[in-house]
Protein backbone atom coordinates (compact mmCIF):
# COMPACT_ATOMS: atom_id res chain seq x y z
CA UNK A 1 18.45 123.94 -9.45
CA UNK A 2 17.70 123.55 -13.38
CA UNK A 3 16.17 120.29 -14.33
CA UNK A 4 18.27 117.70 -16.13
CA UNK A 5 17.29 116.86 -19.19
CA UNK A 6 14.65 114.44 -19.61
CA UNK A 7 16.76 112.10 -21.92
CA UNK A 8 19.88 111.56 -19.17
CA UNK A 9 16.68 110.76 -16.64
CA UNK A 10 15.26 108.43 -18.64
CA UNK A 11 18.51 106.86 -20.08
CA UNK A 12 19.10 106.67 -16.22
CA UNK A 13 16.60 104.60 -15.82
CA UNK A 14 17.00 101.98 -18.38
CA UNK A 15 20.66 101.69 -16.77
CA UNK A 16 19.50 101.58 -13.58
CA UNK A 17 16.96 98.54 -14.69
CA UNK A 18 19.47 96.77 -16.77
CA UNK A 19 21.32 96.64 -13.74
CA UNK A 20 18.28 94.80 -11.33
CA UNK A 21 18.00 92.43 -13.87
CA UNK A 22 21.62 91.44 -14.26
CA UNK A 23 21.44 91.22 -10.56
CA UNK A 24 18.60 88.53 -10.15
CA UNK A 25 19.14 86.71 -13.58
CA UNK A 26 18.77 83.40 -12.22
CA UNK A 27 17.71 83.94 -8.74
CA UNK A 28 14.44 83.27 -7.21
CA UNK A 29 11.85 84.56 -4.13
CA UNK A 30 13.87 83.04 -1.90
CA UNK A 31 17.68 83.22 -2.97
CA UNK A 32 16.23 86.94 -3.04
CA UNK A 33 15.20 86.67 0.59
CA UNK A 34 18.13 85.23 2.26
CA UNK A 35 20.85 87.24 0.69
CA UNK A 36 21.01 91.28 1.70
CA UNK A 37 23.54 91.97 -0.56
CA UNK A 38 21.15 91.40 -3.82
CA UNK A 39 18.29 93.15 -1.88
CA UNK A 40 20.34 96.38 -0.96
CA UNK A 41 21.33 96.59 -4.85
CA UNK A 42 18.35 96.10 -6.35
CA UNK A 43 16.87 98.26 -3.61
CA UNK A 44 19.15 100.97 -4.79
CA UNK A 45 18.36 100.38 -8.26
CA UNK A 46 14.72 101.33 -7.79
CA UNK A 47 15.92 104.35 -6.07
CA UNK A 48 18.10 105.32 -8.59
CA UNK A 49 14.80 104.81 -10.48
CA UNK A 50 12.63 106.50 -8.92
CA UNK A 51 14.27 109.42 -8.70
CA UNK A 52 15.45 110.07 -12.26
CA UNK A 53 12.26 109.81 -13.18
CA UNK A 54 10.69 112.05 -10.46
CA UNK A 55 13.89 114.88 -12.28
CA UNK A 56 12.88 113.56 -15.75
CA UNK A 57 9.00 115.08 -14.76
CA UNK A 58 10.32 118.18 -13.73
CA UNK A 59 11.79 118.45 -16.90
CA UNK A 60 9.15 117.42 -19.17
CA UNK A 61 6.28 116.14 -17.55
CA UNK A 62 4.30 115.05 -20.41
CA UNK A 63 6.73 112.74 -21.77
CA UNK A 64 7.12 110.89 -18.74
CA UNK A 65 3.89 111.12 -18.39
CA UNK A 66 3.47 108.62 -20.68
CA UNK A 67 5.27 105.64 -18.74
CA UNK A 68 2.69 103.98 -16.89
CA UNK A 69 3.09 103.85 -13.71
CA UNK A 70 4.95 106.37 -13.36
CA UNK A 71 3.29 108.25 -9.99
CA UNK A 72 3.79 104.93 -8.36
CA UNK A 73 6.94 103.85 -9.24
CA UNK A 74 8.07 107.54 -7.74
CA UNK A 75 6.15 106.55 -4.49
CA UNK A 76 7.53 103.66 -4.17
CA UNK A 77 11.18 105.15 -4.19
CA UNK A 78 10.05 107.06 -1.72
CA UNK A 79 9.06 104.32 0.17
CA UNK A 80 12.21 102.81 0.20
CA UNK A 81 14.28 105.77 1.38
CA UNK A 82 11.33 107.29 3.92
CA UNK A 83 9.61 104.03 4.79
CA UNK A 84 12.90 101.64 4.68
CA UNK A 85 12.04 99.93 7.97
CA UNK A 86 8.46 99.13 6.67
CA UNK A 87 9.95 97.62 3.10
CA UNK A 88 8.04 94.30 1.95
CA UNK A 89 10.81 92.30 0.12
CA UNK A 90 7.87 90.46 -1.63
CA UNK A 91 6.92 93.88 -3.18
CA UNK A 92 10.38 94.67 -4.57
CA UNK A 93 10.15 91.34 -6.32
CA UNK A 94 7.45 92.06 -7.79
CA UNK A 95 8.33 95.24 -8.88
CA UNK A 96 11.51 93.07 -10.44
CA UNK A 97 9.11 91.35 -12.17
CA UNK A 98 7.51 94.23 -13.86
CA UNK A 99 10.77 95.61 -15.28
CA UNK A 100 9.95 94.59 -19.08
CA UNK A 101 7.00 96.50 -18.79
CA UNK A 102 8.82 99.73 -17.98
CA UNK A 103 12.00 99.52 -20.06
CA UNK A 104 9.27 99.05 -22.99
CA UNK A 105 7.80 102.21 -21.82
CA UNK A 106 11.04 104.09 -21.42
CA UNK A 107 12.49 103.21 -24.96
CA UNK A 108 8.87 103.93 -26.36
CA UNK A 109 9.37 107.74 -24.68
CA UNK A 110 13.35 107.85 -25.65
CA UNK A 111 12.03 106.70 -29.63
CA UNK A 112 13.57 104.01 -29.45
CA UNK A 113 10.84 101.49 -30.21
């Protein structure tokens, strides 16, 4: 299988994070907790995630390269479709939290900033 190209990955990914944070504007630790709905879909966001930007390294691994974080927002995708029964909710959150950060990075590698 060819690669896709890096800029689909990575466009994948800002869509993918647009989406988490549409999903818990205005929610909290614990609205986030006791509602499985919003967990599954932001869980599936950060899959979604994950993977485009594992594809996006095949690609062109020096540009993604340059998102920080990058190995370990890969591992933890693979956490959540390996390790699903060992998922810490708290962690996803904070990885909610940290969005900004990589959008930044993404549009930084896109040009866009």
């Amino acid at each position: 299988m060819r690669p896709r190209d890096v800029r689909i990955c990575l466009t994948d990914v800002l869509t993918a994070a647009d989406a988490i944070q549409r999903f818990v504007r205005d929610e909290t630790l614990e609205t986030y907790l006791g509602d499985d709905k919003l967990r599954s879909a932001v869980e599936r966001q950060f899959e979604i995630i994950g993977e485009a930007l594992n594809q996006g390294r095949a690609a062109d691994a020096e540009l993604v390269g340059t998102i920080a974080h990058v190995n370990a927002i890969i591992g933890f995708r693979n956490q959540l479709i390996h390790g699903y029964a060992l998922v810490d909710d708290e962690i996803v959150w904070g990885n909610v939290l940290l969005l900004p950060e990589l959008i930044s990075d993404v549009r930084r590698a896109l040009g866009e900033e």
